[in-house]
ModelCIF file with pLDDT and N, C-alpha, C, O atoms, coordinates in Angstrom:
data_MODEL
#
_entry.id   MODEL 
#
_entity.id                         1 
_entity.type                       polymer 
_entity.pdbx_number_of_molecules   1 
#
_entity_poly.entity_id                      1 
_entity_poly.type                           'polypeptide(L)' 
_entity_poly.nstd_linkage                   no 
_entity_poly.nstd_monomer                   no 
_entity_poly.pdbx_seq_one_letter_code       
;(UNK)(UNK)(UNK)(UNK)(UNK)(UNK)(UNK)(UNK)(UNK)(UNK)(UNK)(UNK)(UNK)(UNK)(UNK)(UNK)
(UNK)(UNK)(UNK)(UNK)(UNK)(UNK)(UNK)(UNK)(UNK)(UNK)(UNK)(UNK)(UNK)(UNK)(UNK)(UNK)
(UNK)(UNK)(UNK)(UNK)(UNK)(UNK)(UNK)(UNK)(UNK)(UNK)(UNK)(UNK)(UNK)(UNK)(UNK)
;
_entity_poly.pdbx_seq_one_letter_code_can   XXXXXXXXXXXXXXXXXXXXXXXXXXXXXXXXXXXXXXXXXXXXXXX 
_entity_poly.pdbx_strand_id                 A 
#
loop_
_entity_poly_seq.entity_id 
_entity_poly_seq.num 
_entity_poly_seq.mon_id 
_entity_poly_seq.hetero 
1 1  UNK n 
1 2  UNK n 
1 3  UNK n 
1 4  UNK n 
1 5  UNK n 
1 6  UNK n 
1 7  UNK n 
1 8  UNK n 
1 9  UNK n 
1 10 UNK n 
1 11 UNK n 
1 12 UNK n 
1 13 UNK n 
1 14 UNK n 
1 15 UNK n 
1 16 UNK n 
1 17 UNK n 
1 18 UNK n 
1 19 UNK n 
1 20 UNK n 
1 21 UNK n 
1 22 UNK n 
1 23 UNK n 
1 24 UNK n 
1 25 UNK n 
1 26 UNK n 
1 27 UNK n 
1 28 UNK n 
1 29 UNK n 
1 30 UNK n 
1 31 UNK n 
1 32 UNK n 
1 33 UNK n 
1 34 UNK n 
1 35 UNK n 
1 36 UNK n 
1 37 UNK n 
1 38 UNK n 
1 39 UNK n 
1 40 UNK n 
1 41 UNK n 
1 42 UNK n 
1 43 UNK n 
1 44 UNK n 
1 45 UNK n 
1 46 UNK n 
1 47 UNK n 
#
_struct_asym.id          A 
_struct_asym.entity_id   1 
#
loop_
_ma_qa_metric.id 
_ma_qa_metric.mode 
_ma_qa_metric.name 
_ma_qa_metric.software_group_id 
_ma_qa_metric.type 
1 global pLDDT . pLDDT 
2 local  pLDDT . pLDDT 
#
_ma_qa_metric_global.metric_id      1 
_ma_qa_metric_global.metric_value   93.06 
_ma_qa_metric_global.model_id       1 
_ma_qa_metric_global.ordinal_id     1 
#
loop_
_ma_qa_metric_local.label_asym_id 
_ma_qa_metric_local.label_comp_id 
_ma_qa_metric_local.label_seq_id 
_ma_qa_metric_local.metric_id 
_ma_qa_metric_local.metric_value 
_ma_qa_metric_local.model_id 
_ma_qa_metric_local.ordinal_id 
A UNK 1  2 93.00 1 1  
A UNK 2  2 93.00 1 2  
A UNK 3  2 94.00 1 3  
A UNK 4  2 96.00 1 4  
A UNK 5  2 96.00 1 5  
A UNK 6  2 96.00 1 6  
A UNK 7  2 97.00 1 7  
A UNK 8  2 97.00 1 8  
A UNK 9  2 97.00 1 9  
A UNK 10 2 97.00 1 10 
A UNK 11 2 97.00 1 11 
A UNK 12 2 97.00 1 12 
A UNK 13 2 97.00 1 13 
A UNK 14 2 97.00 1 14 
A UNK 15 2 97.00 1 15 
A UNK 16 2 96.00 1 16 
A UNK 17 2 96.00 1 17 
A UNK 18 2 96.00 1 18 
A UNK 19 2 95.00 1 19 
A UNK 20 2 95.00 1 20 
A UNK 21 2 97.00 1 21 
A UNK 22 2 96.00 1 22 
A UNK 23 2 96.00 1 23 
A UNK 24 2 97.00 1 24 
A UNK 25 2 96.00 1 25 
A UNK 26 2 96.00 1 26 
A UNK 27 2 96.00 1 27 
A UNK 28 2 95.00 1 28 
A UNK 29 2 93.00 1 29 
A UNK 30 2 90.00 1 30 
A UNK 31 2 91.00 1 31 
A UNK 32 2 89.00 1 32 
A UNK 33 2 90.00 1 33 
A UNK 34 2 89.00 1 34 
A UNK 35 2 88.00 1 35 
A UNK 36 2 89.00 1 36 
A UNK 37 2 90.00 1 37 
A UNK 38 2 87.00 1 38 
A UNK 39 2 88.00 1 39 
A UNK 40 2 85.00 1 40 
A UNK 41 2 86.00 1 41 
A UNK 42 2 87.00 1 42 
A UNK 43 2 87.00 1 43 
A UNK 44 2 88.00 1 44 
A UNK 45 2 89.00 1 45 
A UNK 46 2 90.00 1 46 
A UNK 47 2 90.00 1 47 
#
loop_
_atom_site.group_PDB 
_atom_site.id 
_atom_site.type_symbol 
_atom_site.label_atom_id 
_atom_site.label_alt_id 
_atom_site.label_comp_id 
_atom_site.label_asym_id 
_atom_site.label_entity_id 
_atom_site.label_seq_id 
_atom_site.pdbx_PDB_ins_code 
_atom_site.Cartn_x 
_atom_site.Cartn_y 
_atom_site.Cartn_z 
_atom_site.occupancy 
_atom_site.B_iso_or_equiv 
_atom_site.pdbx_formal_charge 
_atom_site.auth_seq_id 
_atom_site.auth_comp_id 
_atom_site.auth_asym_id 
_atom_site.auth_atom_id 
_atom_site.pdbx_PDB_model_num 
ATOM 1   N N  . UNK A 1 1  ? -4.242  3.146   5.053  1.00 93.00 ? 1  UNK A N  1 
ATOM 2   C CA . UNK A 1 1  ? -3.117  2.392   4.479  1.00 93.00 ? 1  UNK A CA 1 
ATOM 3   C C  . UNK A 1 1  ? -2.771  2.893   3.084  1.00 93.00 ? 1  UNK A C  1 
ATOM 4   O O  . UNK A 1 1  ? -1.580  2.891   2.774  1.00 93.00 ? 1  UNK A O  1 
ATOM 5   N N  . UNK A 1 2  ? -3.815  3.387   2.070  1.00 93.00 ? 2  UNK A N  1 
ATOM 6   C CA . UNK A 1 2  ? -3.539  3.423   1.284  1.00 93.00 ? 2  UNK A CA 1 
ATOM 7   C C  . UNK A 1 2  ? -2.748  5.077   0.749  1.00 93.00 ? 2  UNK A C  1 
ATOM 8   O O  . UNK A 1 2  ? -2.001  5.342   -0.193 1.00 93.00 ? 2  UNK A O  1 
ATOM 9   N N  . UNK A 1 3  ? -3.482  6.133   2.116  1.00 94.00 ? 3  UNK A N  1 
ATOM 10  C CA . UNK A 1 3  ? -2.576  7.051   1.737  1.00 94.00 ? 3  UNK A CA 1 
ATOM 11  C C  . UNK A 1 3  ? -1.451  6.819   2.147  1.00 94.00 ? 3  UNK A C  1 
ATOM 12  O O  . UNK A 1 3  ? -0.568  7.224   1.392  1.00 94.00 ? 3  UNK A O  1 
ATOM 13  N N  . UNK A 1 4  ? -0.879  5.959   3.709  1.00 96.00 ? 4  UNK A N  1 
ATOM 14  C CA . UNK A 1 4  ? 0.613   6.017   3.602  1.00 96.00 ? 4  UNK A CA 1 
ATOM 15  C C  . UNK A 1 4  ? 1.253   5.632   2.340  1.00 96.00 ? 4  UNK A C  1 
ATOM 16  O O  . UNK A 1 4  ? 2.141   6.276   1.780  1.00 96.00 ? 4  UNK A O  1 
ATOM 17  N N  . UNK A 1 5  ? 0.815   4.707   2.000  1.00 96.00 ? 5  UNK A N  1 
ATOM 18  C CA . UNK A 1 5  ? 1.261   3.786   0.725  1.00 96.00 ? 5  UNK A CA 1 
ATOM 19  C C  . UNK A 1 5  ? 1.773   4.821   -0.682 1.00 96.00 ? 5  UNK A C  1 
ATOM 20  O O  . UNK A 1 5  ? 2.650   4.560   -1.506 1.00 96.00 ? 5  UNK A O  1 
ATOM 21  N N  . UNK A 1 6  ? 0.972   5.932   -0.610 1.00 96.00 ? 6  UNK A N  1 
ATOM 22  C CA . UNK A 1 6  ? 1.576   6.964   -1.236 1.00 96.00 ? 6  UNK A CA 1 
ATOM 23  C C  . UNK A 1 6  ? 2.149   8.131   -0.902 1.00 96.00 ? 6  UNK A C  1 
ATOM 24  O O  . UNK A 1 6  ? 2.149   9.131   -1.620 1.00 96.00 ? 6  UNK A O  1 
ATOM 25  N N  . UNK A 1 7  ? 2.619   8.044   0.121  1.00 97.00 ? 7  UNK A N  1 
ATOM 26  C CA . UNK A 1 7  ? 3.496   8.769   0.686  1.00 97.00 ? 7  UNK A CA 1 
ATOM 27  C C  . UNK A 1 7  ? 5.031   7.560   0.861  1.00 97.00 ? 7  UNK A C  1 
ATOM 28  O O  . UNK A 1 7  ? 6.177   7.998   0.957  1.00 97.00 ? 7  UNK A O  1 
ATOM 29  N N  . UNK A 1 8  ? 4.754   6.313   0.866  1.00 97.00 ? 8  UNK A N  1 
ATOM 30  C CA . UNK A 1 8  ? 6.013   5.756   0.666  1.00 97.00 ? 8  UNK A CA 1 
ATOM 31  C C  . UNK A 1 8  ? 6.581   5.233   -0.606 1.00 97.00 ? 8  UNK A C  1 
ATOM 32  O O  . UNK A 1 8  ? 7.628   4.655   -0.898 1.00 97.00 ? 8  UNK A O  1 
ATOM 33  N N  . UNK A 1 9  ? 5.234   5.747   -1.447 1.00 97.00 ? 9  UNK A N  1 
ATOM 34  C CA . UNK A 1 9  ? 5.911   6.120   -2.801 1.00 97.00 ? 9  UNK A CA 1 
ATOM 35  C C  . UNK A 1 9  ? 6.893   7.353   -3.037 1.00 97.00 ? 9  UNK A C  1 
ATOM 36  O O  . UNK A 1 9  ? 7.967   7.272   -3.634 1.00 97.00 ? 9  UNK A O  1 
ATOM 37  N N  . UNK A 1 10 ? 6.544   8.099   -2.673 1.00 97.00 ? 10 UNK A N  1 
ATOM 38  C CA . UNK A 1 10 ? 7.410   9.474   -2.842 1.00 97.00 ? 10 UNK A CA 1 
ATOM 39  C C  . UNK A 1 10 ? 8.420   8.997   -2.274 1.00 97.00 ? 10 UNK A C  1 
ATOM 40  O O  . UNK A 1 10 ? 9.450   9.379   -2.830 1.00 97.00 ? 10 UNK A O  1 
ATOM 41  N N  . UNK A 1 11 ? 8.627   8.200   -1.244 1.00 97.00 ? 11 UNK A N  1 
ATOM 42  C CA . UNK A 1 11 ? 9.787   8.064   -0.196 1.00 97.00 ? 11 UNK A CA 1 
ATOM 43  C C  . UNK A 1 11 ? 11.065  7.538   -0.978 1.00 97.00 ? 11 UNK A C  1 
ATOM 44  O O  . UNK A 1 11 ? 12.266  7.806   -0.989 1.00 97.00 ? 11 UNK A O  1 
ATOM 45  N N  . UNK A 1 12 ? 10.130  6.570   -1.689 1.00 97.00 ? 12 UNK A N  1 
ATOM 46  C CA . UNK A 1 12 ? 11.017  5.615   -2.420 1.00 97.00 ? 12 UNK A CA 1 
ATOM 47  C C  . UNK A 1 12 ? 11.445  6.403   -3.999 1.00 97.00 ? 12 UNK A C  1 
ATOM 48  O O  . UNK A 1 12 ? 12.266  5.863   -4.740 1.00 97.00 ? 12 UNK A O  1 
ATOM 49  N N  . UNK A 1 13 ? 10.872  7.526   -4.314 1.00 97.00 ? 13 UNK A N  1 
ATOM 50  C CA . UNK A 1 13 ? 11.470  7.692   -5.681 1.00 97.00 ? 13 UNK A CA 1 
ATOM 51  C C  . UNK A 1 13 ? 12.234  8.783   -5.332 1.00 97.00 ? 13 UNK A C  1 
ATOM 52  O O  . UNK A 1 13 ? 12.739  9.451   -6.234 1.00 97.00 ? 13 UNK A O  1 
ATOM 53  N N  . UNK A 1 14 ? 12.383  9.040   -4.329 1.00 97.00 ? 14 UNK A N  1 
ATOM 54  C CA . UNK A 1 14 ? 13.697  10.038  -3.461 1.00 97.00 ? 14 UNK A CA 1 
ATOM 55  C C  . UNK A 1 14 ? 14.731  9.310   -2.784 1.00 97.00 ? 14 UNK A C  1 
ATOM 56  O O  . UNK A 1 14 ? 15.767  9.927   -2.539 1.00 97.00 ? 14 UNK A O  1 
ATOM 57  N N  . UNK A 1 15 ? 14.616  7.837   -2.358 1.00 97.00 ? 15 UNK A N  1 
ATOM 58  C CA . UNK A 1 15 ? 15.631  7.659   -1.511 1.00 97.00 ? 15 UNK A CA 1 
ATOM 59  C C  . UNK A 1 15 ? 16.519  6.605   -2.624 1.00 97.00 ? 15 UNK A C  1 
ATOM 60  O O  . UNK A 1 15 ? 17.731  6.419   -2.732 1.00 97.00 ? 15 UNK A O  1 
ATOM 61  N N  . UNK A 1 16 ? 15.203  5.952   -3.473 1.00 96.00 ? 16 UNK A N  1 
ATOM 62  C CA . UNK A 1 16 ? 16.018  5.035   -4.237 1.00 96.00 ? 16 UNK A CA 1 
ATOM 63  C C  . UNK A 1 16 ? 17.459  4.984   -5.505 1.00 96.00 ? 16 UNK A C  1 
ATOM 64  O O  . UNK A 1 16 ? 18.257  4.143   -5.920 1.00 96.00 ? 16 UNK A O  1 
ATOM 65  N N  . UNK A 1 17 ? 17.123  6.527   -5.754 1.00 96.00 ? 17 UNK A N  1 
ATOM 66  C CA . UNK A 1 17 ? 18.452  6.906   -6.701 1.00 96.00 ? 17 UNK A CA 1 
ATOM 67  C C  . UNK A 1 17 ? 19.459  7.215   -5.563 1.00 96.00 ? 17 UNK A C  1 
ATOM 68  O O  . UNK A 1 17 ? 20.522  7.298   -6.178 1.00 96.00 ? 17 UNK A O  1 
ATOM 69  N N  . UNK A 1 18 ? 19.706  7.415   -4.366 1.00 96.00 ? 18 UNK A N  1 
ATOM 70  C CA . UNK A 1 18 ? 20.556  7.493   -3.726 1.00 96.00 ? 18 UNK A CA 1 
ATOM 71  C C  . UNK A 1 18 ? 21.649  6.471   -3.516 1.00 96.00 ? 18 UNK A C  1 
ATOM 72  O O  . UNK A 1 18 ? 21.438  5.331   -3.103 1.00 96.00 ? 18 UNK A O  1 
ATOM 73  N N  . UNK A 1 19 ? 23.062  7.060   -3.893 1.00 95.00 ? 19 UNK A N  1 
ATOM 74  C CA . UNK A 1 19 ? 23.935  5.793   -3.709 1.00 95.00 ? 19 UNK A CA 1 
ATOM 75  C C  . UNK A 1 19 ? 24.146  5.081   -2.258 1.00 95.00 ? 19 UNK A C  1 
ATOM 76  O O  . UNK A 1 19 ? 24.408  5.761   -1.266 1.00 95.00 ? 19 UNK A O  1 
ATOM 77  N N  . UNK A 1 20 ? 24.047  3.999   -2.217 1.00 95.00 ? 20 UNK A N  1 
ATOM 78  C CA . UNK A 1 20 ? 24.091  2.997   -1.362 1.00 95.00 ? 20 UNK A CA 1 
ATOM 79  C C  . UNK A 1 20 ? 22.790  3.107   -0.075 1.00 95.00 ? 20 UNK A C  1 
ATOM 80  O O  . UNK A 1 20 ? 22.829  2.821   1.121  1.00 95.00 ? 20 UNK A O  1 
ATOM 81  N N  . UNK A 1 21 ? 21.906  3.540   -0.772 1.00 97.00 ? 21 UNK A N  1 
ATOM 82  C CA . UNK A 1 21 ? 20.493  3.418   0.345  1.00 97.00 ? 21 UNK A CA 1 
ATOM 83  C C  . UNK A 1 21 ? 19.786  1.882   -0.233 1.00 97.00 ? 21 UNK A C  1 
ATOM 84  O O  . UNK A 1 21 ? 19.262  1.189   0.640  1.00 97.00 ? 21 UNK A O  1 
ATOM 85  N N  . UNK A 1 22 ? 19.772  1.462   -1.380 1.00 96.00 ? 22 UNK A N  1 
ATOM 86  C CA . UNK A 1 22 ? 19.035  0.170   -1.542 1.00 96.00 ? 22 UNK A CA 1 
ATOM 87  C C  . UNK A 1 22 ? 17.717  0.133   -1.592 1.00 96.00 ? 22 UNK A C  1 
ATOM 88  O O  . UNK A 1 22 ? 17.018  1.102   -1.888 1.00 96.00 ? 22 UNK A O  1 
ATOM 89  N N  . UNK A 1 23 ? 17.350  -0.871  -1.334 1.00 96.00 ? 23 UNK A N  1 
ATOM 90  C CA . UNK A 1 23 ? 15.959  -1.464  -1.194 1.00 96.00 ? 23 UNK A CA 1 
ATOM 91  C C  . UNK A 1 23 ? 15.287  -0.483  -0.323 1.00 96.00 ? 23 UNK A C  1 
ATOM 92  O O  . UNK A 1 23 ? 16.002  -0.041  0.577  1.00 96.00 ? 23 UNK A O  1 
ATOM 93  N N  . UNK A 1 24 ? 13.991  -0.006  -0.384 1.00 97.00 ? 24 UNK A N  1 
ATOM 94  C CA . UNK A 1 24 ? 13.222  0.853   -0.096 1.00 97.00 ? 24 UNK A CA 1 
ATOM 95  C C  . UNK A 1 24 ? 12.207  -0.236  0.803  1.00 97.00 ? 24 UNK A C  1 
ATOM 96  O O  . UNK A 1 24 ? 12.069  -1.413  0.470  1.00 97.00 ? 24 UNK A O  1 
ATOM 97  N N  . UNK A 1 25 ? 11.408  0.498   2.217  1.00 96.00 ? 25 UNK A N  1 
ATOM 98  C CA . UNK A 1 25 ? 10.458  -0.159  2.502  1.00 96.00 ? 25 UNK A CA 1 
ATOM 99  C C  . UNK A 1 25 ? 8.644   -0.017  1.300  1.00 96.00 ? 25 UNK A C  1 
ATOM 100 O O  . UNK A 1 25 ? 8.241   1.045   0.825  1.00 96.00 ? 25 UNK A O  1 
ATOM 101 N N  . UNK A 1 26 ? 8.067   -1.150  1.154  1.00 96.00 ? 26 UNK A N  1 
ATOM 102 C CA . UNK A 1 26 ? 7.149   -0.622  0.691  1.00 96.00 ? 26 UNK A CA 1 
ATOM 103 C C  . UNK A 1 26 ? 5.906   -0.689  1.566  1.00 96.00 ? 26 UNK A C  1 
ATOM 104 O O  . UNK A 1 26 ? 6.076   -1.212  2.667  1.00 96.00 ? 26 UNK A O  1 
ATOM 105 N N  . UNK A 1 27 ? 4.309   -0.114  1.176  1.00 96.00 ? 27 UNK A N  1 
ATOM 106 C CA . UNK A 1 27 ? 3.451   -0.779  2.329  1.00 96.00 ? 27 UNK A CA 1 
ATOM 107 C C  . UNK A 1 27 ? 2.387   -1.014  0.809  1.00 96.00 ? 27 UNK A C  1 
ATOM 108 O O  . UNK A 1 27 ? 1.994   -0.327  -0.134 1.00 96.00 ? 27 UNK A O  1 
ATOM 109 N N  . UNK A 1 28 ? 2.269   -2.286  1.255  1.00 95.00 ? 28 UNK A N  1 
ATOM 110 C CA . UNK A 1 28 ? 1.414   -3.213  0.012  1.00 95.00 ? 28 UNK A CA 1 
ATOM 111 C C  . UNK A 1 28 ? -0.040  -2.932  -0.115 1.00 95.00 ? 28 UNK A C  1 
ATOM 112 O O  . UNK A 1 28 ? -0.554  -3.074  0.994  1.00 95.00 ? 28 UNK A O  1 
ATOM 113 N N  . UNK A 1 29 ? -0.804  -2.634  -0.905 1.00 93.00 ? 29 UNK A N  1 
ATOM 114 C CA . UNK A 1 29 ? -1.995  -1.993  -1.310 1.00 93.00 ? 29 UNK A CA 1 
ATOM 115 C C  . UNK A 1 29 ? -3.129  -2.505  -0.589 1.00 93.00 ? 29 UNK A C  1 
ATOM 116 O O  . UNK A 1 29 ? -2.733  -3.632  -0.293 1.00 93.00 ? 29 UNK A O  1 
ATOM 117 N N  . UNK A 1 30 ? -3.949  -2.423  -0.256 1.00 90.00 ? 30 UNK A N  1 
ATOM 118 C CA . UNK A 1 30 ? -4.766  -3.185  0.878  1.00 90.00 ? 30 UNK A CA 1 
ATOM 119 C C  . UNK A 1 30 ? -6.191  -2.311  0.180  1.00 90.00 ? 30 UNK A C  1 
ATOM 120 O O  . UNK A 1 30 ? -6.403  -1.098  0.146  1.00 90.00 ? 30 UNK A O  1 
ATOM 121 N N  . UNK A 1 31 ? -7.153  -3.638  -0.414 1.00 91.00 ? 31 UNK A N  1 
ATOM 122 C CA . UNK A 1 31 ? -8.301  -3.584  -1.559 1.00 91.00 ? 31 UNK A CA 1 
ATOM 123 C C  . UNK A 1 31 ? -9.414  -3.302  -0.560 1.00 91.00 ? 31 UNK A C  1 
ATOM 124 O O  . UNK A 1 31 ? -9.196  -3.588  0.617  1.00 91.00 ? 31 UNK A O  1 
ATOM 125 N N  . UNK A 1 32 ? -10.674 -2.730  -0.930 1.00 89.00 ? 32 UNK A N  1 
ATOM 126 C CA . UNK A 1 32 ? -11.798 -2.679  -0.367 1.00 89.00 ? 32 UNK A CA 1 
ATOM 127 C C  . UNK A 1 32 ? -12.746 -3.715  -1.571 1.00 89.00 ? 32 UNK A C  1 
ATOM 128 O O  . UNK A 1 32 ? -12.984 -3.567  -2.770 1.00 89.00 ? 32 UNK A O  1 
ATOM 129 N N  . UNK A 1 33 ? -13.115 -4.789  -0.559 1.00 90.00 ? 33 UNK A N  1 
ATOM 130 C CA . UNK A 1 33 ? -14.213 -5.543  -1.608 1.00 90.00 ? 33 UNK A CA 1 
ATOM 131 C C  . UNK A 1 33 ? -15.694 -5.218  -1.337 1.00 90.00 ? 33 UNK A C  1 
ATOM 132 O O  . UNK A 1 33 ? -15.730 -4.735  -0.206 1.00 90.00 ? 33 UNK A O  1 
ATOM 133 N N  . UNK A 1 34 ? -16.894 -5.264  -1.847 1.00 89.00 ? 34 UNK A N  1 
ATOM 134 C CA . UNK A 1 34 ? -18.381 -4.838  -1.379 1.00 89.00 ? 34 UNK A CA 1 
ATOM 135 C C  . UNK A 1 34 ? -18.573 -6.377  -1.474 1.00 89.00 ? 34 UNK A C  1 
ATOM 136 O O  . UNK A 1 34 ? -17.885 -7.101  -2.194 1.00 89.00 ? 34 UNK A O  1 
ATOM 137 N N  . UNK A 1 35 ? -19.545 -6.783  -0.700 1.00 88.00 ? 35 UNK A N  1 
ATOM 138 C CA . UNK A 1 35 ? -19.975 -8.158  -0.572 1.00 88.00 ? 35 UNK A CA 1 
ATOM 139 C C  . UNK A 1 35 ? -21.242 -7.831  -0.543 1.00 88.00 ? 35 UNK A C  1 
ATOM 140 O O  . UNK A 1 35 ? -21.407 -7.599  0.655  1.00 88.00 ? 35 UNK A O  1 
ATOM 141 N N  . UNK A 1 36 ? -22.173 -7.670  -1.024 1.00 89.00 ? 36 UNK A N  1 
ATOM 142 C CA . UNK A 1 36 ? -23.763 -7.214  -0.905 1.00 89.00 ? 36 UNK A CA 1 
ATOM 143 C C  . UNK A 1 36 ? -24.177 -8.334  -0.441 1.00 89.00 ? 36 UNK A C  1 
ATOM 144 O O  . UNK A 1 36 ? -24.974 -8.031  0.447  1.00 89.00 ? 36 UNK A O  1 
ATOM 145 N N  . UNK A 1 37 ? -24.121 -9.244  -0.502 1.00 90.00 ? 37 UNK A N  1 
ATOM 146 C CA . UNK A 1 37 ? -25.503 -10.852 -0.113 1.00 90.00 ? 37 UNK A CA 1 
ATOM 147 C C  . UNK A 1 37 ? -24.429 -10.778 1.088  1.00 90.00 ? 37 UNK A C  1 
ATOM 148 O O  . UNK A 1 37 ? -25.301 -11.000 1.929  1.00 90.00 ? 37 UNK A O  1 
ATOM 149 N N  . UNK A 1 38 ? -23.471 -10.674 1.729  1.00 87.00 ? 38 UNK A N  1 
ATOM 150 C CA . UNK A 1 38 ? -22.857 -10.979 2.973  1.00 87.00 ? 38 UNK A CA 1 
ATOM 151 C C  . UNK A 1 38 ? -23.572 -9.877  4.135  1.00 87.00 ? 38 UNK A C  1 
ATOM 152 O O  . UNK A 1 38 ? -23.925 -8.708  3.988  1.00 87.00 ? 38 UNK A O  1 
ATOM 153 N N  . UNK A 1 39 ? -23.618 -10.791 5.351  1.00 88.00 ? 39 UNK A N  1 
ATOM 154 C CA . UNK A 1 39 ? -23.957 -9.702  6.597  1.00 88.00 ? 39 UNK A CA 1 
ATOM 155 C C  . UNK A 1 39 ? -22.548 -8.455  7.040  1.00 88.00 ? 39 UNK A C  1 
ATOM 156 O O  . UNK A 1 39 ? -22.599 -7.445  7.743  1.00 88.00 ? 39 UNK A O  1 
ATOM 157 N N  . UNK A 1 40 ? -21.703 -8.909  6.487  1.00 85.00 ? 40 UNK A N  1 
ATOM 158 C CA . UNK A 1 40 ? -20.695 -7.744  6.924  1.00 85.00 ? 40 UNK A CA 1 
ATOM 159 C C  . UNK A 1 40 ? -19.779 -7.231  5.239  1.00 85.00 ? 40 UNK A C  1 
ATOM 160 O O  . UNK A 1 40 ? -18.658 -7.530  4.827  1.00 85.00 ? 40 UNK A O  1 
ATOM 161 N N  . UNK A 1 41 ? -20.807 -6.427  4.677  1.00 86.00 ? 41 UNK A N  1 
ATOM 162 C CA . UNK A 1 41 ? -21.020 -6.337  3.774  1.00 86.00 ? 41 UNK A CA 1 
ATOM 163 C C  . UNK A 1 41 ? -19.258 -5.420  2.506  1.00 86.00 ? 41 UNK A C  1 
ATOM 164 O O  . UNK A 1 41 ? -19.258 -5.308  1.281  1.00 86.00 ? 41 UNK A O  1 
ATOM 165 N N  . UNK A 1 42 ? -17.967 -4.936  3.617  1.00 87.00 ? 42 UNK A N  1 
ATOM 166 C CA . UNK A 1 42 ? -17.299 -4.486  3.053  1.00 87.00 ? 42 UNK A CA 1 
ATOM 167 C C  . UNK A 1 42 ? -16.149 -5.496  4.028  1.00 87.00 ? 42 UNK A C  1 
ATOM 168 O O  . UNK A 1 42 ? -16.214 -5.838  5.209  1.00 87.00 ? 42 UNK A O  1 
ATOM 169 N N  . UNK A 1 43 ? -15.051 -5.795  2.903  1.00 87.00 ? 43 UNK A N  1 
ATOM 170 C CA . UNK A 1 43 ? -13.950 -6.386  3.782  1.00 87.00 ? 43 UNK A CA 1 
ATOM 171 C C  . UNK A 1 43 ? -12.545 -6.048  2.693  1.00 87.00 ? 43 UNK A C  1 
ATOM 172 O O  . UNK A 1 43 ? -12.512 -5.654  1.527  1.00 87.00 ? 43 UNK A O  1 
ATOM 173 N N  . UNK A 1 44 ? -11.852 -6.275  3.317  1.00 88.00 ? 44 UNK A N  1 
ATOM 174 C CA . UNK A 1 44 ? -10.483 -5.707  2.610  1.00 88.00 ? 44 UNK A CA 1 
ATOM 175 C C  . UNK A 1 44 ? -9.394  -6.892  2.523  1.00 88.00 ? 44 UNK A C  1 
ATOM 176 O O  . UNK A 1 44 ? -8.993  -7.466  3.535  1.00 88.00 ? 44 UNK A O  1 
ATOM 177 N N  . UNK A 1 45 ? -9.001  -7.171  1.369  1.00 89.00 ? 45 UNK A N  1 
ATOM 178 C CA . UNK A 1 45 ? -8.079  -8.033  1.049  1.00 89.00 ? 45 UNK A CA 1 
ATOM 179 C C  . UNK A 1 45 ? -6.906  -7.539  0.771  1.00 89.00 ? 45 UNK A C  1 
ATOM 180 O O  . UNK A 1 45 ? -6.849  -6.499  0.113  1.00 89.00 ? 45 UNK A O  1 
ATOM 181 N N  . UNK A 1 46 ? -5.524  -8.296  1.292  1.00 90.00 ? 46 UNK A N  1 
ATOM 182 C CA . UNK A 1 46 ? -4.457  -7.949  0.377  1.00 90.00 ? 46 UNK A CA 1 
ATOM 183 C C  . UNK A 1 46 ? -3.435  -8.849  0.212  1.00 90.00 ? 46 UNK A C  1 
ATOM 184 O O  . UNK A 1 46 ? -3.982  -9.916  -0.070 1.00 90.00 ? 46 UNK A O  1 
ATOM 185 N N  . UNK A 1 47 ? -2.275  -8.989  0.234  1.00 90.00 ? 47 UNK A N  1 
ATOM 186 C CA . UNK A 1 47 ? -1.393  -9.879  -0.547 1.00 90.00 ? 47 UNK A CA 1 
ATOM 187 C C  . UNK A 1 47 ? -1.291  -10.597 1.273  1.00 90.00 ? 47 UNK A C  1 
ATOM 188 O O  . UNK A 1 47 ? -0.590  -11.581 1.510  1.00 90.00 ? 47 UNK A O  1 
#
């Protein structure tokens, strides 16, 4: 996720100066948390 996420950065700082293209899709950052005392010890949060 997170490399598309920068690849739809590039997308967006190419399509967004374009007249009448608009609003750009984005893909929202998606976290890796470590949980050490948990039995499933990595989980990923995001918005």
């Amino acid at each position: 996720q997170n490399t598309a996420r920068e690849y739809a950065k590039l997308y967006a700082a190419e399509a967004e100066p374009l007249e009448g293209f608009g609003e750009v899709p984005e893909i929202i950052p998606i976290f890796l948390i470590h949980r050490p005392a948990n039995n499933i010890p990595y989980a990923t949060v995001e918005e």
